[in-house]
PDB file of N, CA and C in Angstrom:
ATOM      1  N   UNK A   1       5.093   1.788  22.727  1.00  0.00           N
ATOM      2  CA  UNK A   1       6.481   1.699  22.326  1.00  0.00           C
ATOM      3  C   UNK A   1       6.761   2.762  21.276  1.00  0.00           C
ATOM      4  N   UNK A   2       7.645   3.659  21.446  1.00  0.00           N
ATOM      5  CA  UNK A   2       7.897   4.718  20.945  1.00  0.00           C
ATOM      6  C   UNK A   2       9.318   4.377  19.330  1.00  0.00           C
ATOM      7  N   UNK A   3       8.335   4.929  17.810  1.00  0.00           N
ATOM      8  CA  UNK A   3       9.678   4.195  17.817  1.00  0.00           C
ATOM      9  C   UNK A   3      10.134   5.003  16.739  1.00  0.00           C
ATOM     10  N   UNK A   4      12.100   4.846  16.624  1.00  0.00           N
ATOM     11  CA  UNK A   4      12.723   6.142  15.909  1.00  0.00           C
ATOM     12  C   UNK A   4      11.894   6.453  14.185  1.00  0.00           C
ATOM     13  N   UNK A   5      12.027   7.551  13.907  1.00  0.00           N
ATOM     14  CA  UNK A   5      11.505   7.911  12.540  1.00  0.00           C
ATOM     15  C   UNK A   5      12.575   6.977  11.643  1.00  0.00           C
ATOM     16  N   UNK A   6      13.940   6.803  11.833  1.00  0.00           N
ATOM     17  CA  UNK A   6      14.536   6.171  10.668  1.00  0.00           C
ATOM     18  C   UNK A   6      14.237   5.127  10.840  1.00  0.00           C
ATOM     19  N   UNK A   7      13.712   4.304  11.950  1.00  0.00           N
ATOM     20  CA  UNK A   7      13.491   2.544  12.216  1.00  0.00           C
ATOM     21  C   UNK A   7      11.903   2.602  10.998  1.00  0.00           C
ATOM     22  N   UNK A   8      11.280   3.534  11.587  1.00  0.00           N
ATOM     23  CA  UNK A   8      10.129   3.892  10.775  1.00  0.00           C
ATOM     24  C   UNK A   8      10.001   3.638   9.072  1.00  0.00           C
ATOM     25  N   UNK A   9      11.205   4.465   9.058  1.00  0.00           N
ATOM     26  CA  UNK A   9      11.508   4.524   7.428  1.00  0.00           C
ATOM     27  C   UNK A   9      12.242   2.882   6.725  1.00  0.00           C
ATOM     28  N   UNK A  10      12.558   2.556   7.466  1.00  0.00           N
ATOM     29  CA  UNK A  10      13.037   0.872   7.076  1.00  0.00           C
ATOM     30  C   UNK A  10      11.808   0.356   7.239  1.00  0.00           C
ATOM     31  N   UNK A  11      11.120  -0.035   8.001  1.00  0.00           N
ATOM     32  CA  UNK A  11      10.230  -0.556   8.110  1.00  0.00           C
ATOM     33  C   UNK A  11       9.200  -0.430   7.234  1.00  0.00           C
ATOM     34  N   UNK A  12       9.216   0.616   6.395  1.00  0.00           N
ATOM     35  CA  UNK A  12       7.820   1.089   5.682  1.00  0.00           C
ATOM     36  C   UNK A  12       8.997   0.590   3.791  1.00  0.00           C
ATOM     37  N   UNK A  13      10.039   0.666   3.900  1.00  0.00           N
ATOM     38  CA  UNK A  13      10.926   0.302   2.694  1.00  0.00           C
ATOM     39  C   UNK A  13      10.773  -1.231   2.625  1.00  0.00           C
ATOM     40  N   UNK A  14      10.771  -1.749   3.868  1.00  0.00           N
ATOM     41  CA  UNK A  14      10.802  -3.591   3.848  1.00  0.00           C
ATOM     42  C   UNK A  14       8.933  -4.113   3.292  1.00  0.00           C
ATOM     43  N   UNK A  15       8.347  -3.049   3.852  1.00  0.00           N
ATOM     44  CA  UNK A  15       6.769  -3.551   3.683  1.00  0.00           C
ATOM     45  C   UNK A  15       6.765  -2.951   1.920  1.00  0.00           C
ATOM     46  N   UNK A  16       7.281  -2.392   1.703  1.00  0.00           N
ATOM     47  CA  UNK A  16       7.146  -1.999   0.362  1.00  0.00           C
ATOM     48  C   UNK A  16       7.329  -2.978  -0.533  1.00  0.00           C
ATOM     49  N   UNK A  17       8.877  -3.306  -0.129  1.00  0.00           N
ATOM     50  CA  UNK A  17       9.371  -4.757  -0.775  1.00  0.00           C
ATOM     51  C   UNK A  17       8.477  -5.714  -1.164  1.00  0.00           C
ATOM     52  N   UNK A  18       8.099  -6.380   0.612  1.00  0.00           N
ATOM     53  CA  UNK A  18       7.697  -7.324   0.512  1.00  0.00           C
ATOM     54  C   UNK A  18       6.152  -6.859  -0.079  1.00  0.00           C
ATOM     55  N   UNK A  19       5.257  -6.503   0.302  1.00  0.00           N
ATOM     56  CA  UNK A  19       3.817  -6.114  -0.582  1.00  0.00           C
ATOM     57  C   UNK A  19       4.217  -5.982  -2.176  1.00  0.00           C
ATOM     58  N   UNK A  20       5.383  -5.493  -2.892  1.00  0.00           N
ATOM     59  CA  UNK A  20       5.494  -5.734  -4.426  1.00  0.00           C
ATOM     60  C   UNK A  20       5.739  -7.334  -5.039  1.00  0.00           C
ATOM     61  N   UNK A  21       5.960  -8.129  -4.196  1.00  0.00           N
ATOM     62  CA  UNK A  21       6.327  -9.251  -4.671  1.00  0.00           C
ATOM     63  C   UNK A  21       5.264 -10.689  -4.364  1.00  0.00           C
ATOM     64  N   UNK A  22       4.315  -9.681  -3.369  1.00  0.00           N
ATOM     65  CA  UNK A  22       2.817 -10.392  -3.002  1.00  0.00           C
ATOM     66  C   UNK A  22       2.064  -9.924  -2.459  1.00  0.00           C
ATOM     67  N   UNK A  23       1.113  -9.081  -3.192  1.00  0.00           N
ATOM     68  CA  UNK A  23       0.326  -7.929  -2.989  1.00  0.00           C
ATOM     69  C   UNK A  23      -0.375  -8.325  -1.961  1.00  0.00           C
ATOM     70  N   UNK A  24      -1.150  -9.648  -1.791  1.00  0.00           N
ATOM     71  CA  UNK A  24      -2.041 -10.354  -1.598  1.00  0.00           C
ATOM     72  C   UNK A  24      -1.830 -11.295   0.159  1.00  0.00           C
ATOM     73  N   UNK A  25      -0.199 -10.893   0.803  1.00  0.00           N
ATOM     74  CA  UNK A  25       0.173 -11.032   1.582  1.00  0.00           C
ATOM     75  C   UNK A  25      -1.013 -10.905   2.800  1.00  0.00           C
ATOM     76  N   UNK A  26      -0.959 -11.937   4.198  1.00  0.00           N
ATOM     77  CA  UNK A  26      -1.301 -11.614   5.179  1.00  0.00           C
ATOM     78  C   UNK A  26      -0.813 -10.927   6.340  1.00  0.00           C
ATOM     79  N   UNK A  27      -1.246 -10.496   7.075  1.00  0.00           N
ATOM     80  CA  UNK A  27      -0.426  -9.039   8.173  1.00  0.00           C
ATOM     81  C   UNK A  27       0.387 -10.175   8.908  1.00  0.00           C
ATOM     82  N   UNK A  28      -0.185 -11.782   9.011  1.00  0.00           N
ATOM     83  CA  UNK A  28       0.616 -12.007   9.536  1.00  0.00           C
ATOM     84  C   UNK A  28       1.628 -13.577   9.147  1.00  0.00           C
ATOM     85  N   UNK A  29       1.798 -13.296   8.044  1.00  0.00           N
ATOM     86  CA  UNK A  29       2.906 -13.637   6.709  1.00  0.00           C
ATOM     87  C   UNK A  29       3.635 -12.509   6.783  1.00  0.00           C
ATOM     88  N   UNK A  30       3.532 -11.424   6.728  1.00  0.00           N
ATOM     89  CA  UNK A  30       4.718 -10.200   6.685  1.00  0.00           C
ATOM     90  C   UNK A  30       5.121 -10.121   7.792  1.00  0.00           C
ATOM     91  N   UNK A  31       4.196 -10.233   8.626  1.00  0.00           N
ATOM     92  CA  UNK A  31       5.509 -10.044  10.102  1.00  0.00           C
ATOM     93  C   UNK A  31       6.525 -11.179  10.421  1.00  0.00           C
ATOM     94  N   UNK A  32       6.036 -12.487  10.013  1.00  0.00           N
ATOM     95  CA  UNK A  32       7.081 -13.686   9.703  1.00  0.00           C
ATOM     96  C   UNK A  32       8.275 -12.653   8.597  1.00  0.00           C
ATOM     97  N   UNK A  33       7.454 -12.784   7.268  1.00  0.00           N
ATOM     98  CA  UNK A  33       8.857 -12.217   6.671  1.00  0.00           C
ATOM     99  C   UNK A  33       9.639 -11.202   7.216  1.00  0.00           C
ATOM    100  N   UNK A  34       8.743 -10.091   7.545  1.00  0.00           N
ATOM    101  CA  UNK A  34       9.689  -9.148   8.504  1.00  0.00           C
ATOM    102  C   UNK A  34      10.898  -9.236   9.499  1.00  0.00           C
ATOM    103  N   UNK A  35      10.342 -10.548  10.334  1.00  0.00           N
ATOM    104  CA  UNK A  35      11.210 -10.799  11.258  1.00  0.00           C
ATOM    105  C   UNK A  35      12.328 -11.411  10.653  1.00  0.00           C
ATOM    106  N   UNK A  36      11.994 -12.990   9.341  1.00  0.00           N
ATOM    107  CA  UNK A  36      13.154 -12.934   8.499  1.00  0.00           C
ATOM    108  C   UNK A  36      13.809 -12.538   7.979  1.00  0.00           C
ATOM    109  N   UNK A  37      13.657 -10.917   7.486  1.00  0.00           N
ATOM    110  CA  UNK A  37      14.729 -10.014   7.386  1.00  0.00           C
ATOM    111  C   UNK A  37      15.649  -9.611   8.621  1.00  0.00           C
ATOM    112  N   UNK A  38      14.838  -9.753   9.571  1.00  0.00           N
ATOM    113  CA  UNK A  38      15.780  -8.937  10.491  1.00  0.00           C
ATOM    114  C   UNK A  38      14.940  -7.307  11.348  1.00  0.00           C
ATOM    115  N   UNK A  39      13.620  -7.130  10.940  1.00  0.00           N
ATOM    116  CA  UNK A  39      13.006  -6.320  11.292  1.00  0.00           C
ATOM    117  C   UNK A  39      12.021  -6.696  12.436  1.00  0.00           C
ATOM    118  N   UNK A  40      12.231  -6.540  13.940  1.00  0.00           N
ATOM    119  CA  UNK A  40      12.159  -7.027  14.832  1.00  0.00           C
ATOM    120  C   UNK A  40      11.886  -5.997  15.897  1.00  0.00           C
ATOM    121  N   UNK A  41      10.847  -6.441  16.861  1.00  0.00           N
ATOM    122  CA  UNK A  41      10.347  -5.497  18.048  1.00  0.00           C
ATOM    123  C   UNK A  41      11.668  -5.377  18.845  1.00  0.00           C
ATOM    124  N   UNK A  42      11.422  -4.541  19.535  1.00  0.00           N
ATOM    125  CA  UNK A  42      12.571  -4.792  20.471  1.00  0.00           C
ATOM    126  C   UNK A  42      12.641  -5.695  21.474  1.00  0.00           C
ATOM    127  N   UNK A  43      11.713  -6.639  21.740  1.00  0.00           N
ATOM    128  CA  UNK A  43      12.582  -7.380  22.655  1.00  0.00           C
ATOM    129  C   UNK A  43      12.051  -9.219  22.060  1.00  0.00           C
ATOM    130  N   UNK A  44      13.151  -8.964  20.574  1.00  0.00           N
ATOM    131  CA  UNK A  44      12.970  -9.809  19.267  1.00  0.00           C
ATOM    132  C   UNK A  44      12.470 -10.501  18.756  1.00  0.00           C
ATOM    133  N   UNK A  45      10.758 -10.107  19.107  1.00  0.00           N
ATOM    134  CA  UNK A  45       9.650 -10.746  18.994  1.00  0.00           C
ATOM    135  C   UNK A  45       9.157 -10.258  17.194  1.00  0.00           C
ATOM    136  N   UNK A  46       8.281 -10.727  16.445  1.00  0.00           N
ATOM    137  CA  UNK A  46       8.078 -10.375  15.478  1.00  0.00           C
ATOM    138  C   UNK A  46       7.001  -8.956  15.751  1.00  0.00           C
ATOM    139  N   UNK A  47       7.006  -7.984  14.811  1.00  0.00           N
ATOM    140  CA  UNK A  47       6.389  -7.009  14.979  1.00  0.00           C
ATOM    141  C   UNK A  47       4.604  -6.950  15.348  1.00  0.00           C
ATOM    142  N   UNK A  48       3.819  -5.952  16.151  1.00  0.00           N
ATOM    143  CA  UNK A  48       3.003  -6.792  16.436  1.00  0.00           C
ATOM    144  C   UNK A  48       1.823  -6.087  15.256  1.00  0.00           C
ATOM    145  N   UNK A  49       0.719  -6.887  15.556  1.00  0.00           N
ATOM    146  CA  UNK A  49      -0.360  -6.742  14.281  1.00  0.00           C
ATOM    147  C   UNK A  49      -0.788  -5.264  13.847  1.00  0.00           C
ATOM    148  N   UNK A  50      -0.990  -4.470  15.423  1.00  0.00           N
ATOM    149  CA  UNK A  50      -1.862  -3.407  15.139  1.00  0.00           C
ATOM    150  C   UNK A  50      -0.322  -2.231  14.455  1.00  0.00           C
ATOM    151  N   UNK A  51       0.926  -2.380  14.586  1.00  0.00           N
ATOM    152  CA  UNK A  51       1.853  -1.532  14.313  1.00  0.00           C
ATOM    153  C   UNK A  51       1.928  -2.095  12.699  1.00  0.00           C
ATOM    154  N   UNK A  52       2.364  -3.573  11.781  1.00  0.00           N
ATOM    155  CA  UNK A  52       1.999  -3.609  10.910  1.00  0.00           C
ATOM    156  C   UNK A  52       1.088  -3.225   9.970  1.00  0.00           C
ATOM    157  N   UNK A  53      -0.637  -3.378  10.681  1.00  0.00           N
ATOM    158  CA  UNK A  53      -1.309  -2.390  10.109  1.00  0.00           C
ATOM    159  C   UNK A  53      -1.466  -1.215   9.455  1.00  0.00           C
ATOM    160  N   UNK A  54      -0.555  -0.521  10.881  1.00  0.00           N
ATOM    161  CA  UNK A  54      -0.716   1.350  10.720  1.00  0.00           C
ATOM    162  C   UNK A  54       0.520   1.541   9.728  1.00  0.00           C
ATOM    163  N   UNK A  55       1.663   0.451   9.426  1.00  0.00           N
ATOM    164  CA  UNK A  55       2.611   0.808   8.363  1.00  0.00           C
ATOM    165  C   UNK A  55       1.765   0.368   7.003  1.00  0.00           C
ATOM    166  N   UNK A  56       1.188  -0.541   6.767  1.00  0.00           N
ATOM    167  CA  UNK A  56       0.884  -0.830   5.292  1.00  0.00           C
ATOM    168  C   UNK A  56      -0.500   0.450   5.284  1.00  0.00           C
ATOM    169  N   UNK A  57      -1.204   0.592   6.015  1.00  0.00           N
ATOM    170  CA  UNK A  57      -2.134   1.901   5.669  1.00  0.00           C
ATOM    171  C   UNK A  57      -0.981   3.038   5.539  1.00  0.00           C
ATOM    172  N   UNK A  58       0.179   3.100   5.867  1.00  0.00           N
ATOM    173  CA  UNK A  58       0.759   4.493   5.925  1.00  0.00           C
ATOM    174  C   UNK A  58       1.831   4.150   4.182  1.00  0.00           C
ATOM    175  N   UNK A  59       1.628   3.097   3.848  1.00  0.00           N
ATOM    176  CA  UNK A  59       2.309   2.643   2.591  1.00  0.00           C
ATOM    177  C   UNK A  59       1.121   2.910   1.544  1.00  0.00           C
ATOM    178  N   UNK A  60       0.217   2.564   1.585  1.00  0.00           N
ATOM    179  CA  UNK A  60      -1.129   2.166   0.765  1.00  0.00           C
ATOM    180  C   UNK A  60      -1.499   3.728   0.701  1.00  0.00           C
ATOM    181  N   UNK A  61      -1.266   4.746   1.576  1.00  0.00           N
ATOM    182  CA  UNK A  61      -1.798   5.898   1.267  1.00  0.00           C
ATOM    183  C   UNK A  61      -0.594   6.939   0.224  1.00  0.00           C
ATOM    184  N   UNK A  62       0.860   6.670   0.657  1.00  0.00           N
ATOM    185  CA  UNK A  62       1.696   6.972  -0.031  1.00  0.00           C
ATOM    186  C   UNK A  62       1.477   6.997  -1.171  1.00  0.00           C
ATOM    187  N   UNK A  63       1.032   5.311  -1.392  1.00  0.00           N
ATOM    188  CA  UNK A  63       0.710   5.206  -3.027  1.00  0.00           C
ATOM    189  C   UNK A  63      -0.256   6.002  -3.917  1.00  0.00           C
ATOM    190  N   UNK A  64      -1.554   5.828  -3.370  1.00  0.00           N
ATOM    191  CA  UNK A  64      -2.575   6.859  -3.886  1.00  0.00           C
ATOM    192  C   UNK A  64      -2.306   7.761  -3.436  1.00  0.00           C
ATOM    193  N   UNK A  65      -1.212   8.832  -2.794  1.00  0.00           N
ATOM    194  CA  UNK A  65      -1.065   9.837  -3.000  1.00  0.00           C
ATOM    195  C   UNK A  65      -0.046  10.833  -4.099  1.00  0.00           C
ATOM    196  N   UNK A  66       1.205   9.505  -4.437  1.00  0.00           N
ATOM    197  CA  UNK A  66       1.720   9.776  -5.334  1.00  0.00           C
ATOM    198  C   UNK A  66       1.337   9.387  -6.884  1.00  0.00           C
ATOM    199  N   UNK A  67       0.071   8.866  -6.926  1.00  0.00           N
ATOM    200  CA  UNK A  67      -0.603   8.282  -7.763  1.00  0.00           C
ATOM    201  C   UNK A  67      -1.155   9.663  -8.787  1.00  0.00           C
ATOM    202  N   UNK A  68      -0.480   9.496 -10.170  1.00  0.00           N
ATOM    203  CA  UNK A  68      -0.625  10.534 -11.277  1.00  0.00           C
ATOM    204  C   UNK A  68      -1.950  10.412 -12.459  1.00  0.00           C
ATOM    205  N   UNK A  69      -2.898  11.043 -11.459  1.00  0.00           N
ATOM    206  CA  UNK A  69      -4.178  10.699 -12.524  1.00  0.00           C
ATOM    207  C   UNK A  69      -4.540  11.188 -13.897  1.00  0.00           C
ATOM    208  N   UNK A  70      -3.527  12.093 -14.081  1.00  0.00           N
ATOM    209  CA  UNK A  70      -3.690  12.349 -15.654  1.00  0.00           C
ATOM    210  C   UNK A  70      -2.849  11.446 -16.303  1.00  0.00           C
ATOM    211  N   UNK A  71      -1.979  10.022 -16.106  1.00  0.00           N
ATOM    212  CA  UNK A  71      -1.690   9.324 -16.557  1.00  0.00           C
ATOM    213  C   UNK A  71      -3.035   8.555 -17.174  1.00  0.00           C
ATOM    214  N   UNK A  72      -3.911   8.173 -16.360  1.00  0.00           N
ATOM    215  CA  UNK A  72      -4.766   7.299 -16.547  1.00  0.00           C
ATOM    216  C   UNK A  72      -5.820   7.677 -17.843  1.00  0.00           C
ATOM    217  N   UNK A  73      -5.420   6.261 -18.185  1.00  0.00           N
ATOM    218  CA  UNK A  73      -6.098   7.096 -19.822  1.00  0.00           C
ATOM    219  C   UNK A  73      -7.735   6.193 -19.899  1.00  0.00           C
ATOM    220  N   UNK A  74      -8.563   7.136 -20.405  1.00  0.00           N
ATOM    221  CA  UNK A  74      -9.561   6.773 -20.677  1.00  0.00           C
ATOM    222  C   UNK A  74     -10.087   5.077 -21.802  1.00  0.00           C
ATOM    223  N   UNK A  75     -10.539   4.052 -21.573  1.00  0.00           N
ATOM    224  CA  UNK A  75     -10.780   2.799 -22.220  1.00  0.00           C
ATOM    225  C   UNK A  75     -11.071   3.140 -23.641  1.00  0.00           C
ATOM    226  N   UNK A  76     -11.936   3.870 -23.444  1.00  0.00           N
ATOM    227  CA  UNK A  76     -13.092   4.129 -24.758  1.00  0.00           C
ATOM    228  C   UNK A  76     -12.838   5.320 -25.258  1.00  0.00           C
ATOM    229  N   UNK A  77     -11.846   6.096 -25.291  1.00  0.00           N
ATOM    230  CA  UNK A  77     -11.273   6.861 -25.809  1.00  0.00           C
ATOM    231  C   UNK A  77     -11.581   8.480 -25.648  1.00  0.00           C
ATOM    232  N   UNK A  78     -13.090   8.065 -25.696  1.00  0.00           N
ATOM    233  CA  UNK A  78     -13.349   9.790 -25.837  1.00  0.00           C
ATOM    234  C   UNK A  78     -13.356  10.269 -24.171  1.00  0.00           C
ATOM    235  N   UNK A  79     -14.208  11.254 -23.800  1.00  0.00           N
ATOM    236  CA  UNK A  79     -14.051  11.703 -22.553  1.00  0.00           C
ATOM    237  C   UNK A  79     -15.243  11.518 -21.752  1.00  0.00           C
ATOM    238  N   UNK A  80     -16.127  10.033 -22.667  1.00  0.00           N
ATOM    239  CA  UNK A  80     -17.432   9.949 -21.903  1.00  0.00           C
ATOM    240  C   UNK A  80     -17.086   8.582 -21.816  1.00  0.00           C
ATOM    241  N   UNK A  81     -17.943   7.755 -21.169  1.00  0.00           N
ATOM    242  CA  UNK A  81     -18.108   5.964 -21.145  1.00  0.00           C
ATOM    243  C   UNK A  81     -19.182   6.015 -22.268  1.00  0.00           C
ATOM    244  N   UNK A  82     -19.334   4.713 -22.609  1.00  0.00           N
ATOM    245  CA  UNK A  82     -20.660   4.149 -23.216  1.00  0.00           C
ATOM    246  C   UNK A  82     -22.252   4.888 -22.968  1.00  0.00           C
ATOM    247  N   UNK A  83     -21.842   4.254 -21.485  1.00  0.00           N
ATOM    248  CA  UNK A  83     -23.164   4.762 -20.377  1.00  0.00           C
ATOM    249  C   UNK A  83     -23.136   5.792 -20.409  1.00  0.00           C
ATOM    250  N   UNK A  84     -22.205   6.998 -19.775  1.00  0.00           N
ATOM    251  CA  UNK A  84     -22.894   8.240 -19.968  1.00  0.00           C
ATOM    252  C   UNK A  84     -23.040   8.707 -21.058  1.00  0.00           C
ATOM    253  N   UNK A  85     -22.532   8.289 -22.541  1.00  0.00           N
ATOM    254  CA  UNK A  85     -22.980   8.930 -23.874  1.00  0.00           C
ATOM    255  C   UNK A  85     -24.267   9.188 -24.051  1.00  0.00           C
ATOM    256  N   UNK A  86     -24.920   7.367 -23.515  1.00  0.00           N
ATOM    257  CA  UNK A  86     -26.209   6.930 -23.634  1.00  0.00           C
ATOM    258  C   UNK A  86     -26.811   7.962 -23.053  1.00  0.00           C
ATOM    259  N   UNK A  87     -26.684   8.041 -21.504  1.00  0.00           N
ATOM    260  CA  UNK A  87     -27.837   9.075 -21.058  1.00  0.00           C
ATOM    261  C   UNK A  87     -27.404  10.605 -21.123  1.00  0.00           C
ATOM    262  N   UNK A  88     -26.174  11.208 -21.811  1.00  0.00           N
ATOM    263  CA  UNK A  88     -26.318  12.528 -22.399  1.00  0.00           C
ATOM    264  C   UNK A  88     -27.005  12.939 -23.350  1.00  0.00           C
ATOM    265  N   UNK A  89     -27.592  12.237 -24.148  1.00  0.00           N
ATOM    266  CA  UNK A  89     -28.015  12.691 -25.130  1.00  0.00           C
ATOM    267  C   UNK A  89     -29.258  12.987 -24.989  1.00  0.00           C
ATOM    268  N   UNK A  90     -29.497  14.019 -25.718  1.00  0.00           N
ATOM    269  CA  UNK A  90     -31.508  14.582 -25.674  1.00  0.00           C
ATOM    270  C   UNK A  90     -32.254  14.212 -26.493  1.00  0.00           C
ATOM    271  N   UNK A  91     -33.169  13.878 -26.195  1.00  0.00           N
ATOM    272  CA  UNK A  91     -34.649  13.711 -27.171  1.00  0.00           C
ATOM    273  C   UNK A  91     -35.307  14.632 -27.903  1.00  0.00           C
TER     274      UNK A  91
END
C-alpha cells in the first residue's frame, strides 16, 4: 500500500504526540489511539503493525538525529569520569 508523503507526515506528527505523553506505549495501544484520532488504513481498519513500526523507528531516529550533543553536560564536571581519571594516571 503505497502511501502519500503528507498522509506520511501526519502520521509521524500523531506518533509524536502520542509517544510524548507515553513513552512507554505499545505498537498496539497506538494503533488503537491512532485510529481514535482518526488516523486510519484505508479501508478503516486500524493501521497495521509492521507500518507503525517503520513510523516510530522513522520518529526515534529523527530524534537522535536532531539530538544536540554539546548540550550534554558532563556529571562530574571535568572532562574525565571517576573511572577514567583512575586509570589515566601513571605510576
Amino acid at each position: 500500500m503505497a502511501i502519500s508523503n503528507r498522509k506520511d507526515v501526519e502520521v509521524k506528527r500523531e506518533v509524536k504526540m502520542v509517544i510524548a505523553k507515553d513513552p512507554f506505549i505499545t505498537t498496539r495501544r497506538l494503533a488503537e489511539v491512532l485510529h481514535s484520532r482518526g488516523i486510519r488504513s484505508q479501508s478503516d481498519k486500524p493501521l497495521s503493525y509492521e507500518y507503525i513500526c517503520k513510523i516510530v523507528r522513522k520518529v526515534h531516529g529523527e530524534a537522535i538525529r536532531d539530538l544536540d550533543y554539546g548540550e550534554i553536560k558532563n556529571p562530574y564536571g571535568a572532562n574525565t569520569s571517576p573511572i577514567q581519571s583512575r586509570f589515566s594516571k601513571t605510576v
